[in-house]
PDB file of N, CA and C in Angstrom:
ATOM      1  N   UNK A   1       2.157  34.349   5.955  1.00  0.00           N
ATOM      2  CA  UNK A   1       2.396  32.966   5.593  1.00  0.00           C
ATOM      3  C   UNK A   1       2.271  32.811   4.079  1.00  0.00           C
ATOM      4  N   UNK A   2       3.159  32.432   3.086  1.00  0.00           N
ATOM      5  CA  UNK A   2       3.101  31.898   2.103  1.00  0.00           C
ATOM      6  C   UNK A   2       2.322  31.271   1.779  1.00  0.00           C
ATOM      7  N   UNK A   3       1.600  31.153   0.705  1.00  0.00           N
ATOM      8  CA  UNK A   3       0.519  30.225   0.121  1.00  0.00           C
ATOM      9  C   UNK A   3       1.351  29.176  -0.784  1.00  0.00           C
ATOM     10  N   UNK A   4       0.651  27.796  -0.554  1.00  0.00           N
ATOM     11  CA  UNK A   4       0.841  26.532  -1.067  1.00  0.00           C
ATOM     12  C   UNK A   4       0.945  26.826  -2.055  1.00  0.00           C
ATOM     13  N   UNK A   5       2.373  25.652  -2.838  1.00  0.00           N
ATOM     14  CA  UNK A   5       1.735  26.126  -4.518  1.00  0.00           C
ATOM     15  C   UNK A   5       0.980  24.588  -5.123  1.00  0.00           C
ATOM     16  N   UNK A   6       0.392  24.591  -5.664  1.00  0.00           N
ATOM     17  CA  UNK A   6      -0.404  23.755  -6.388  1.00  0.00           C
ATOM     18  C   UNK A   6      -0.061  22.095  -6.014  1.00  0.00           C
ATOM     19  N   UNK A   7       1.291  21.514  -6.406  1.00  0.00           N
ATOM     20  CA  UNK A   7       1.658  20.373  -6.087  1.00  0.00           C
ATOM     21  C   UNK A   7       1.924  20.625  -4.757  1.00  0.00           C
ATOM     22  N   UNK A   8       1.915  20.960  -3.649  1.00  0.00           N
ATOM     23  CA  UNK A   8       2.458  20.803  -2.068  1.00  0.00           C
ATOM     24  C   UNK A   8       0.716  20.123  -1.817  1.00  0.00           C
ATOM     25  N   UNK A   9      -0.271  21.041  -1.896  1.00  0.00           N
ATOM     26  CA  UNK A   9      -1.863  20.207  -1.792  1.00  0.00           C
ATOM     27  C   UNK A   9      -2.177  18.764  -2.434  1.00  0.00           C
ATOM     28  N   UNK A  10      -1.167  18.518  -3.256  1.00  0.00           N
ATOM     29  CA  UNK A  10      -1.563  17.103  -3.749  1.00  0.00           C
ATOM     30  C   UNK A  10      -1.259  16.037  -2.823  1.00  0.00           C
ATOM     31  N   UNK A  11      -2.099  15.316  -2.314  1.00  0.00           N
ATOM     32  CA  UNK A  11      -2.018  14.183  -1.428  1.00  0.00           C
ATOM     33  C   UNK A  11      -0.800  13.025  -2.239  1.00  0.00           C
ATOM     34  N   UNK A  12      -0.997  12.918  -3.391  1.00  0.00           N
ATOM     35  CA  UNK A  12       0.277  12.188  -4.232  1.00  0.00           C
ATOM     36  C   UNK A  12       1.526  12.619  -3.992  1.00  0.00           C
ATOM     37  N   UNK A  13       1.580  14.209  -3.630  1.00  0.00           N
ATOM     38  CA  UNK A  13       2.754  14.569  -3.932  1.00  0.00           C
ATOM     39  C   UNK A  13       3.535  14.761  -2.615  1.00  0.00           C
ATOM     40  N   UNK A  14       2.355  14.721  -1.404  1.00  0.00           N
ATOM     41  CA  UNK A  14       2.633  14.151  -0.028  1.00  0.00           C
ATOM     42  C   UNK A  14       3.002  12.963   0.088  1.00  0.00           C
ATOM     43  N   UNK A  15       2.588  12.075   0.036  1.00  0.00           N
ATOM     44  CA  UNK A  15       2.990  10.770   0.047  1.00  0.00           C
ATOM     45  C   UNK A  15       4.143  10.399  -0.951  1.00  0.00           C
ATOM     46  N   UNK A  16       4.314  10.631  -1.877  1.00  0.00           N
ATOM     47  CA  UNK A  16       5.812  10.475  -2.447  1.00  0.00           C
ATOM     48  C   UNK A  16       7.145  10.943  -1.479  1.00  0.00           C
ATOM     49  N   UNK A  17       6.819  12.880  -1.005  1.00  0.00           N
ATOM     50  CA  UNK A  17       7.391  12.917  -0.154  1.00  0.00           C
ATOM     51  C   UNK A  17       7.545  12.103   1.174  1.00  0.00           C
ATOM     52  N   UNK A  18       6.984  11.264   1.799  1.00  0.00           N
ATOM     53  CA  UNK A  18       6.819  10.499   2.920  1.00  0.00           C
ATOM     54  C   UNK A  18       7.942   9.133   2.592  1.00  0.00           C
ATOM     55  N   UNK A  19       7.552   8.821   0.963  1.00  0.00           N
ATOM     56  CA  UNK A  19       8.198   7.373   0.667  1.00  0.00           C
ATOM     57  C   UNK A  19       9.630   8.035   0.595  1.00  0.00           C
ATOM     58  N   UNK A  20      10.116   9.502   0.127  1.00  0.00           N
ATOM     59  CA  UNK A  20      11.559   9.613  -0.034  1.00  0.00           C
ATOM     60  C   UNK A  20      12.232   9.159   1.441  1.00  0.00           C
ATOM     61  N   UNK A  21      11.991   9.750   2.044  1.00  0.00           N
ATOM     62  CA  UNK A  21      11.848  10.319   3.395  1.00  0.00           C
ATOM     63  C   UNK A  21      12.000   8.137   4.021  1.00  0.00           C
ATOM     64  N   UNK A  22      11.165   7.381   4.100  1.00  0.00           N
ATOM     65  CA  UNK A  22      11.085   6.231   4.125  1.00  0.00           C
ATOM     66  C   UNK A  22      12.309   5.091   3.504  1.00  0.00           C
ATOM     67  N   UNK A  23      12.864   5.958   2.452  1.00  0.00           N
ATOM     68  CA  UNK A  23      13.631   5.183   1.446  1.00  0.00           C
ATOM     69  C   UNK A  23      14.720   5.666   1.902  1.00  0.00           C
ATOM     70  N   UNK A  24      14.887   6.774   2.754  1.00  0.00           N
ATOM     71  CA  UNK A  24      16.579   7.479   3.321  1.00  0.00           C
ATOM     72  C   UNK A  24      16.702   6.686   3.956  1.00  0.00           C
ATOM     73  N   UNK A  25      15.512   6.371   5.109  1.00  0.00           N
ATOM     74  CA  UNK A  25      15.666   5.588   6.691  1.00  0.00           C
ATOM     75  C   UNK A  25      16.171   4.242   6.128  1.00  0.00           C
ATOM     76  N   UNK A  26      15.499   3.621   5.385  1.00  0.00           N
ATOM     77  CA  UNK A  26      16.112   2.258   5.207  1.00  0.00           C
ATOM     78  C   UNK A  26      17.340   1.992   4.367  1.00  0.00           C
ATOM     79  N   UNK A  27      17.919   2.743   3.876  1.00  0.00           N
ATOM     80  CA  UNK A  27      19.144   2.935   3.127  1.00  0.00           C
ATOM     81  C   UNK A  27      19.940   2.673   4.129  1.00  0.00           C
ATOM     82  N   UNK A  28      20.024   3.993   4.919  1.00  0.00           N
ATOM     83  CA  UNK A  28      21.121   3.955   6.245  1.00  0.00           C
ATOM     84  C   UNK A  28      21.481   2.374   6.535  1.00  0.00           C
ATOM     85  N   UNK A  29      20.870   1.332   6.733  1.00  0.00           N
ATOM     86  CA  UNK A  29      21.185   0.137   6.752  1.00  0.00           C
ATOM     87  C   UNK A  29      21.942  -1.153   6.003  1.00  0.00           C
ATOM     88  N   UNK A  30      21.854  -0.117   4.729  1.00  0.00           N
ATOM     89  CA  UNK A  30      22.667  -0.750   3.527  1.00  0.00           C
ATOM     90  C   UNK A  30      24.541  -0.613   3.557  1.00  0.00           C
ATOM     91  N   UNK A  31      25.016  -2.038   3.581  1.00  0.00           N
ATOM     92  CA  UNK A  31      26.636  -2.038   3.559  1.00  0.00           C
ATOM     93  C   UNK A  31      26.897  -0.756   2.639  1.00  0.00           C
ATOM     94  N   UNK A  32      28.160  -0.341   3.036  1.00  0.00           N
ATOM     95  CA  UNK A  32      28.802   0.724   2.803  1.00  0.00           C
ATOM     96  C   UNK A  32      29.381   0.503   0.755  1.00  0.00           C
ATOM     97  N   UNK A  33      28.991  -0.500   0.497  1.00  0.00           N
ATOM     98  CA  UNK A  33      29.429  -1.034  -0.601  1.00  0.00           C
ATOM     99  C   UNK A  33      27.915  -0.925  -1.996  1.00  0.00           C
ATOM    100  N   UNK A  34      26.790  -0.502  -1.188  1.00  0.00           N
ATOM    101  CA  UNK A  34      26.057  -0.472  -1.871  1.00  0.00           C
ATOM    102  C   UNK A  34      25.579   1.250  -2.223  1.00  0.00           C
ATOM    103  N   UNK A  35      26.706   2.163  -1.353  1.00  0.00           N
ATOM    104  CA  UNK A  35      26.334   3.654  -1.195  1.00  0.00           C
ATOM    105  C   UNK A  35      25.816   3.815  -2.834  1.00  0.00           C
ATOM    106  N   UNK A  36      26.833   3.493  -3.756  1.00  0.00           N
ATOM    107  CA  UNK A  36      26.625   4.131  -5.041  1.00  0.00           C
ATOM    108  C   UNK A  36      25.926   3.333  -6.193  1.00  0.00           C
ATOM    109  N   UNK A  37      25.901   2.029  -5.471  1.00  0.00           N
ATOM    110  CA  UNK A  37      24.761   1.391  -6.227  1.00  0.00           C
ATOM    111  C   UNK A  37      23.198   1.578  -5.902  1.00  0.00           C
ATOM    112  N   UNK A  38      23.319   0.342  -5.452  1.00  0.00           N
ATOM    113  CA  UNK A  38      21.405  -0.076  -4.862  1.00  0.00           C
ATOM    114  C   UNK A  38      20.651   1.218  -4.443  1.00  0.00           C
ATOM    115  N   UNK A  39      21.304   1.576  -2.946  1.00  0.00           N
ATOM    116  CA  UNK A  39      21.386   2.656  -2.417  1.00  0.00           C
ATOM    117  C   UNK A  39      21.031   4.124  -3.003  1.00  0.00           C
ATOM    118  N   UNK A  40      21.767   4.351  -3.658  1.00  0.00           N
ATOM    119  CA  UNK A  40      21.748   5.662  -4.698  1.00  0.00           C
ATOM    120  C   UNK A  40      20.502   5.463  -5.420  1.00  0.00           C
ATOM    121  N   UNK A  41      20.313   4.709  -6.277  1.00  0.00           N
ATOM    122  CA  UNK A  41      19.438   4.350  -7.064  1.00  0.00           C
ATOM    123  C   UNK A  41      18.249   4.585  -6.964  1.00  0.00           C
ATOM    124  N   UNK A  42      18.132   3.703  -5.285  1.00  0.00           N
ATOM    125  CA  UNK A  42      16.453   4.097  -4.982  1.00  0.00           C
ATOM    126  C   UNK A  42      16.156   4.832  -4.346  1.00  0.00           C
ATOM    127  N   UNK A  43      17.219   5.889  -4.214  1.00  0.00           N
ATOM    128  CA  UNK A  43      16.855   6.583  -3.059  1.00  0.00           C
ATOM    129  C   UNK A  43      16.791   8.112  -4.813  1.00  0.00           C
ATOM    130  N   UNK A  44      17.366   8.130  -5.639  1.00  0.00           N
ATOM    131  CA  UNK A  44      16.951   8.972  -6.877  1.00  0.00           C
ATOM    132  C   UNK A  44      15.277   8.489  -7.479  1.00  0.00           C
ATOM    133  N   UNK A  45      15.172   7.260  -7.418  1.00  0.00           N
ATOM    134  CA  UNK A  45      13.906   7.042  -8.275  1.00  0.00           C
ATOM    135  C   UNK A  45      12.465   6.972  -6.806  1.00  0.00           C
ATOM    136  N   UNK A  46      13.250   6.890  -5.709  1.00  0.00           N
ATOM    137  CA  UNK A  46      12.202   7.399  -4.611  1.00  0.00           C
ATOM    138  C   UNK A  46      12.250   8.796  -5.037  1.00  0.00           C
ATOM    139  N   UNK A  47      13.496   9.982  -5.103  1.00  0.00           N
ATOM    140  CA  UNK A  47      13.194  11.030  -4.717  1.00  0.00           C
ATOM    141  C   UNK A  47      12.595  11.727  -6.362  1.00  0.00           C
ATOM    142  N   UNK A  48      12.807  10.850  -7.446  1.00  0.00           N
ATOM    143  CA  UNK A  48      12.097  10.626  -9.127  1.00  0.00           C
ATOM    144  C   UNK A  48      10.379  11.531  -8.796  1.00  0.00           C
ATOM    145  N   UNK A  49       9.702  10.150  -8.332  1.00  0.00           N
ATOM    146  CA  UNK A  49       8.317  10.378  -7.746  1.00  0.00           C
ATOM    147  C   UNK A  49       7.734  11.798  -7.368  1.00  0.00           C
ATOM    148  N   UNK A  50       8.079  12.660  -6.509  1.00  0.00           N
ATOM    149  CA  UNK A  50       7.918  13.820  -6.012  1.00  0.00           C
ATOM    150  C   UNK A  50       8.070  14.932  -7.394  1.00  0.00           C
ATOM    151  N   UNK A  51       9.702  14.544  -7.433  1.00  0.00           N
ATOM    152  CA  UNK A  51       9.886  15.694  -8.072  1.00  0.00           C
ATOM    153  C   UNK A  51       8.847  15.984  -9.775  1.00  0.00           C
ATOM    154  N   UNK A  52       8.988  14.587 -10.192  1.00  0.00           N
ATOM    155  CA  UNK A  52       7.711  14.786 -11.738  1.00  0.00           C
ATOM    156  C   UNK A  52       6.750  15.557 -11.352  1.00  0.00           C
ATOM    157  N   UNK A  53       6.203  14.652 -10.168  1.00  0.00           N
ATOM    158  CA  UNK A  53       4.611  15.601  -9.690  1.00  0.00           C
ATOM    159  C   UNK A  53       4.691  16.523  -9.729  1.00  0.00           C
ATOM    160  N   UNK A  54       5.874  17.087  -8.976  1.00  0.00           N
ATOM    161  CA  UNK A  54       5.887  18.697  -8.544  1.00  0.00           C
ATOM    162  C   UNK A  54       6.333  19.563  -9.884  1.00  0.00           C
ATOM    163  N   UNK A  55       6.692  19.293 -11.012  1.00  0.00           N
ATOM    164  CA  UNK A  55       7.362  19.489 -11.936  1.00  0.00           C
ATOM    165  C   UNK A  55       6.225  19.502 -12.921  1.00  0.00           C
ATOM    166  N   UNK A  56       5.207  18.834 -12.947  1.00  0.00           N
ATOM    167  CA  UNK A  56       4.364  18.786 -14.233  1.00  0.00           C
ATOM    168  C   UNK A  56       2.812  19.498 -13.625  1.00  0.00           C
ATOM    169  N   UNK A  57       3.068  19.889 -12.149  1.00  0.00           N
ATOM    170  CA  UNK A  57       1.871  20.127 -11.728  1.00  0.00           C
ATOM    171  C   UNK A  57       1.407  21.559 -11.787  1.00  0.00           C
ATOM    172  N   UNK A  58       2.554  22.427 -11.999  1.00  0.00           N
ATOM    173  CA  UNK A  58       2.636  23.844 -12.515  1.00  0.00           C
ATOM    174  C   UNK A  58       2.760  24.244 -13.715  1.00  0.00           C
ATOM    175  N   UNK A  59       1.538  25.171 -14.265  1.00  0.00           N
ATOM    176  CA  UNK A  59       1.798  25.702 -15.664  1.00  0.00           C
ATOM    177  C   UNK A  59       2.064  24.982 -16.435  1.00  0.00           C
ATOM    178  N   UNK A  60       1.588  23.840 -17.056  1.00  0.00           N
ATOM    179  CA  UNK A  60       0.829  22.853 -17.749  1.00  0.00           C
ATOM    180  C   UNK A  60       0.103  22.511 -18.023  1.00  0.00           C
ATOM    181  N   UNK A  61      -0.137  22.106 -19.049  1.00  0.00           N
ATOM    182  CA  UNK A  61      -1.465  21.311 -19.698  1.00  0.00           C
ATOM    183  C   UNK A  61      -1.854  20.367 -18.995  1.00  0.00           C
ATOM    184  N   UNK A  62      -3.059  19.929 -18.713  1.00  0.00           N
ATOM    185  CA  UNK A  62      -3.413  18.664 -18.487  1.00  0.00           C
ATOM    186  C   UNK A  62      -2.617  17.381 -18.839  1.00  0.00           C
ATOM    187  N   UNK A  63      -2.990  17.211 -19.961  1.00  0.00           N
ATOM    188  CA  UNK A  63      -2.011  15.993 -20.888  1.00  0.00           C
ATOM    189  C   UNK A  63      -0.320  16.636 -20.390  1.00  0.00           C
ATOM    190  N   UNK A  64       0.319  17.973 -20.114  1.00  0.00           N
ATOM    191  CA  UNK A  64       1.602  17.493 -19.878  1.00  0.00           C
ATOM    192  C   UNK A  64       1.658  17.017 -18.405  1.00  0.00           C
ATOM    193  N   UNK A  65       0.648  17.300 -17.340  1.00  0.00           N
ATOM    194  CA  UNK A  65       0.657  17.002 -15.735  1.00  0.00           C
ATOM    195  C   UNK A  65       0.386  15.445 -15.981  1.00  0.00           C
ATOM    196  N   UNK A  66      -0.012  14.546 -17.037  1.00  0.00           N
ATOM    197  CA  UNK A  66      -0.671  13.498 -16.988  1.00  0.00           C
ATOM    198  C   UNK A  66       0.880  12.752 -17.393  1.00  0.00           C
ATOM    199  N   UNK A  67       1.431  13.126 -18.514  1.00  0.00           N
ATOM    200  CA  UNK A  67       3.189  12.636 -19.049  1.00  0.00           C
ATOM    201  C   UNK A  67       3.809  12.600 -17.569  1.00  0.00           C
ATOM    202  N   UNK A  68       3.757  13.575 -16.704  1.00  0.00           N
ATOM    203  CA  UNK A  68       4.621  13.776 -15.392  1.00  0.00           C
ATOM    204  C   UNK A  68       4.367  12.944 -14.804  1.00  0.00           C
ATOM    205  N   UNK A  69       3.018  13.064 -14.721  1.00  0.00           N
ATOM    206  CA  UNK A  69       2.482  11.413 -13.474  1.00  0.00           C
ATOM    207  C   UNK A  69       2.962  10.322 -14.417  1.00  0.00           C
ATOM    208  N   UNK A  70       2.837   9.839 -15.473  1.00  0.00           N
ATOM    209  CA  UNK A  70       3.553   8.584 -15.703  1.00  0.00           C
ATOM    210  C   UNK A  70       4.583   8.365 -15.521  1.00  0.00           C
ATOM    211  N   UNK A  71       5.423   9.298 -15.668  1.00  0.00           N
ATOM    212  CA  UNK A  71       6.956   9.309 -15.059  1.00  0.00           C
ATOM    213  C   UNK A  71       7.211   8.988 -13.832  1.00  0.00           C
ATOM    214  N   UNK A  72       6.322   9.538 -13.222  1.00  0.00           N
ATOM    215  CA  UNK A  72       6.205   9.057 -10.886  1.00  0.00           C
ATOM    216  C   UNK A  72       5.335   7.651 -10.850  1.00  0.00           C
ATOM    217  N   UNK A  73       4.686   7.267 -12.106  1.00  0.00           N
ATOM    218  CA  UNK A  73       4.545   5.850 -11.482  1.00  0.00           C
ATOM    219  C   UNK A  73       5.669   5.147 -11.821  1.00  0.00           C
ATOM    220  N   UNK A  74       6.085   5.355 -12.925  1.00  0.00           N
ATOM    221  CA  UNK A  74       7.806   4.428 -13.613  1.00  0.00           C
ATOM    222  C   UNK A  74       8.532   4.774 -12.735  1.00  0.00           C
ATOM    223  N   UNK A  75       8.712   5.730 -12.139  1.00  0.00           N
ATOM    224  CA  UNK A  75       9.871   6.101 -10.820  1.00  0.00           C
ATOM    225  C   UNK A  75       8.864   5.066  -9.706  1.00  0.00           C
ATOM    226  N   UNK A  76       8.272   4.954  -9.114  1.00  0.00           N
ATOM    227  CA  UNK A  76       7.805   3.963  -8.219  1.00  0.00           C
ATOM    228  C   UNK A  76       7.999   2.573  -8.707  1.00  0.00           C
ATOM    229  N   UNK A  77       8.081   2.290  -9.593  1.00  0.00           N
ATOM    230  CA  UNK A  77       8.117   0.863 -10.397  1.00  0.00           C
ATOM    231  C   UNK A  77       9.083   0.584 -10.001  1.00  0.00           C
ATOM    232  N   UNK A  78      10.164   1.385 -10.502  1.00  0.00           N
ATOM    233  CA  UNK A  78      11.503   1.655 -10.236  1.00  0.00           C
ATOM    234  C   UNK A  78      12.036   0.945  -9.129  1.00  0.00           C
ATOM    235  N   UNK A  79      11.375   2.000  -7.863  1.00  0.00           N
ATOM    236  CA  UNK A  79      11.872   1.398  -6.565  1.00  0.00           C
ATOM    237  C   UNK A  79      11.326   0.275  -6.339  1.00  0.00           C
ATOM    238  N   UNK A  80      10.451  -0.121  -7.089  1.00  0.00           N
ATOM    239  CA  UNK A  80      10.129  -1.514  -6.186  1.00  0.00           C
ATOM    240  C   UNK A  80      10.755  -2.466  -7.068  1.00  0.00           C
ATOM    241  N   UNK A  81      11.023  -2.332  -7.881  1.00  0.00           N
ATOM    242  CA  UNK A  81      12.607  -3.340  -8.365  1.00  0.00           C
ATOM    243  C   UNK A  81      14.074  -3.225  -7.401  1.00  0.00           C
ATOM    244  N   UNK A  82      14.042  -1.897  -6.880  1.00  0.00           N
ATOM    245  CA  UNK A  82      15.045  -1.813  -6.191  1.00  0.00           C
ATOM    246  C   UNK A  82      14.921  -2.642  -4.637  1.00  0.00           C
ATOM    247  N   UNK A  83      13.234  -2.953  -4.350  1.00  0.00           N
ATOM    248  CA  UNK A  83      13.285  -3.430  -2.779  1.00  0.00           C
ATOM    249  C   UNK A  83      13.535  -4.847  -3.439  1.00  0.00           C
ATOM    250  N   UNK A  84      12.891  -5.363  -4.520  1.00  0.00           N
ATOM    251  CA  UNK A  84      13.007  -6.474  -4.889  1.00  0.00           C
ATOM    252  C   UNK A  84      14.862  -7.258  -4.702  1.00  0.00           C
ATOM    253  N   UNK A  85      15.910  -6.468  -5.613  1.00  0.00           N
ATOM    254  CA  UNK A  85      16.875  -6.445  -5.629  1.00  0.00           C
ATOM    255  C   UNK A  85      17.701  -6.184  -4.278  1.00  0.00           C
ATOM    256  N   UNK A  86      16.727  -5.839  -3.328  1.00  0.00           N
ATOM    257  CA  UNK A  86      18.155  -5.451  -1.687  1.00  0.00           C
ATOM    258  C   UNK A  86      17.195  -6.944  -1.120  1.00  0.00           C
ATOM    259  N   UNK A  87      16.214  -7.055  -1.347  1.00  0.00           N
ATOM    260  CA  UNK A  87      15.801  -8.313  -0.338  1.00  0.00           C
ATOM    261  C   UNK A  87      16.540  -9.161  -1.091  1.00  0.00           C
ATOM    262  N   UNK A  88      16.950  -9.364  -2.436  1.00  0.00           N
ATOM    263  CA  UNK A  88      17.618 -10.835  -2.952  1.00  0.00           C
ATOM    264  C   UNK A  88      19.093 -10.624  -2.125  1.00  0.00           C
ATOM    265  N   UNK A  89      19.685  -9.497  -2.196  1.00  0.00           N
ATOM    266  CA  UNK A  89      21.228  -9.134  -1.521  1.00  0.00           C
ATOM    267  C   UNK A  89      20.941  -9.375  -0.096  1.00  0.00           C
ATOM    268  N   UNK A  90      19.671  -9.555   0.631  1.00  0.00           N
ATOM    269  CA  UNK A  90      20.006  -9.818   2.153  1.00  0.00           C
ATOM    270  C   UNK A  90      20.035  -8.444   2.562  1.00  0.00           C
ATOM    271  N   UNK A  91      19.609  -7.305   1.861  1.00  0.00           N
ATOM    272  CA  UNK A  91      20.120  -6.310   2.675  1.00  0.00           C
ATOM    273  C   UNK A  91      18.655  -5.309   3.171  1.00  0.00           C
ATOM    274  N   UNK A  92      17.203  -6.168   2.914  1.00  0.00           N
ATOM    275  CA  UNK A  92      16.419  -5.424   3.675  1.00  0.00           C
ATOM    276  C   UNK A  92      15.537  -7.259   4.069  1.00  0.00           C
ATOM    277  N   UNK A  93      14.887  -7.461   5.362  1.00  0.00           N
ATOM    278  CA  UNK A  93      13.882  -8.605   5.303  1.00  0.00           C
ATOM    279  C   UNK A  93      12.792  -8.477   4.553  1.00  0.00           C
ATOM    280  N   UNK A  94      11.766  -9.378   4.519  1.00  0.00           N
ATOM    281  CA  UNK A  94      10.783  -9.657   4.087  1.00  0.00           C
ATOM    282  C   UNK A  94       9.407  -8.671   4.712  1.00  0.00           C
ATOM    283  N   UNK A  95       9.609  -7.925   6.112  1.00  0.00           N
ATOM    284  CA  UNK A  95       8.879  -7.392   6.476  1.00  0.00           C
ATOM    285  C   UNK A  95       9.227  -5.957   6.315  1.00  0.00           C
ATOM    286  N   UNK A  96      10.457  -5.325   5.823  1.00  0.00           N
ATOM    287  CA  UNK A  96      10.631  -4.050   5.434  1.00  0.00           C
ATOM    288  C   UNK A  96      10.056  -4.280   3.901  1.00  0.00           C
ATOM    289  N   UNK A  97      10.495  -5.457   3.130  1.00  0.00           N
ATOM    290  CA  UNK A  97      10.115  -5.105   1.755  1.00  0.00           C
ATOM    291  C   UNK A  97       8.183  -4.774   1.899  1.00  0.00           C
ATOM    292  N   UNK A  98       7.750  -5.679   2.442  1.00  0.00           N
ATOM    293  CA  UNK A  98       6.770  -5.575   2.674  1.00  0.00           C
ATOM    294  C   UNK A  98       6.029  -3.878   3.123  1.00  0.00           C
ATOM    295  N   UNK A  99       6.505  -3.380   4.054  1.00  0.00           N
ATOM    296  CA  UNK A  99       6.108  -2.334   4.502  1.00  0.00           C
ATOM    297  C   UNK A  99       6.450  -1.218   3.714  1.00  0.00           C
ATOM    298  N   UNK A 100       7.559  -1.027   3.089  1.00  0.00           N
ATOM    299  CA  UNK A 100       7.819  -0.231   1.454  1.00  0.00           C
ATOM    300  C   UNK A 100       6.700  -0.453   0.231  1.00  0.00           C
ATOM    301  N   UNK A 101       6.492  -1.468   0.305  1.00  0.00           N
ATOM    302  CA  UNK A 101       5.672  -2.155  -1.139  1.00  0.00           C
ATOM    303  C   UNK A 101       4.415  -1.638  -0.827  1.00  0.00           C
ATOM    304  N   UNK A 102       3.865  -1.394   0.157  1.00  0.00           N
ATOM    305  CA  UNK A 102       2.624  -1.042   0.780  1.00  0.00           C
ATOM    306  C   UNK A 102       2.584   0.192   0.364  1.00  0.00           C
ATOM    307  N   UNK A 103       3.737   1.405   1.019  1.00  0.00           N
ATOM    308  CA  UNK A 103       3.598   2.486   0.645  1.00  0.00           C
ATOM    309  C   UNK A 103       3.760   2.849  -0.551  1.00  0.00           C
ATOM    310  N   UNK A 104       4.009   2.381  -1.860  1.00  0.00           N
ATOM    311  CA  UNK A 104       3.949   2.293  -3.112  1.00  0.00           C
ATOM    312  C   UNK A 104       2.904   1.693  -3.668  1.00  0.00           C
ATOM    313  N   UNK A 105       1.750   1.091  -3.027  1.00  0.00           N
ATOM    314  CA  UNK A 105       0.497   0.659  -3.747  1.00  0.00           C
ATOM    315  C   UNK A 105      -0.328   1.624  -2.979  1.00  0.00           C
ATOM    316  N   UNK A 106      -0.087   2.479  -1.806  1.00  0.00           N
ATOM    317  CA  UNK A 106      -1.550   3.696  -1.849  1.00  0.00           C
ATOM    318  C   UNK A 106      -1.873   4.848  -2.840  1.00  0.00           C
TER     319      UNK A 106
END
């Protein structure tokens, strides 16, 4: 069995993976007109999150793993402008934005 590498043990870098993963499912629901907008968007600055972590969490400095994580919170910021923007379009309710927004404040 392969050994973990460094960012797969990060509970951050689990849960980012979980929100990509979260942000596919609710896409699928988005008009066919938003594929390359809305859609695209948050489903890059959902999949943003992961990848910094995983990207700054190897063979780096401290201070550069710390630049990476600011980048995965601005990529989370991100998406939650994007739930903001599909609930004004009608294209997620008040209880999906809700249940997204949640998984972006643990």
């Amino acid at each position: 069995m392969l050994e973990k590498m460094k960012f797969e043990k990060l509970i951050a870098w689990q849960r980012a993976l979980e929100l990509s993963a979260s942000v596919a499912e609710l896409k699928v629901s988005f008009p066919s007109e938003e594929r390359f907008v809305l859609s695209s968007q948050i489903q890059r600055a959902a999949d943003s999150i992961a990848l910094n972590i995983a990207e700054g969490s190897t063979g780096q400095t401290n201070k550069v793993f710390r630049n990476f994580l600011s980048y995965s919170i601005r990529s989370g910021i991100e998406v939650i402008a994007c739930l903001h923007l599909a609930k004004k379009r009608n294209l997620i309710d008040e209880s999906q934005f809700e249940n997204m927004y949640a998984k972006l404040k643990r």
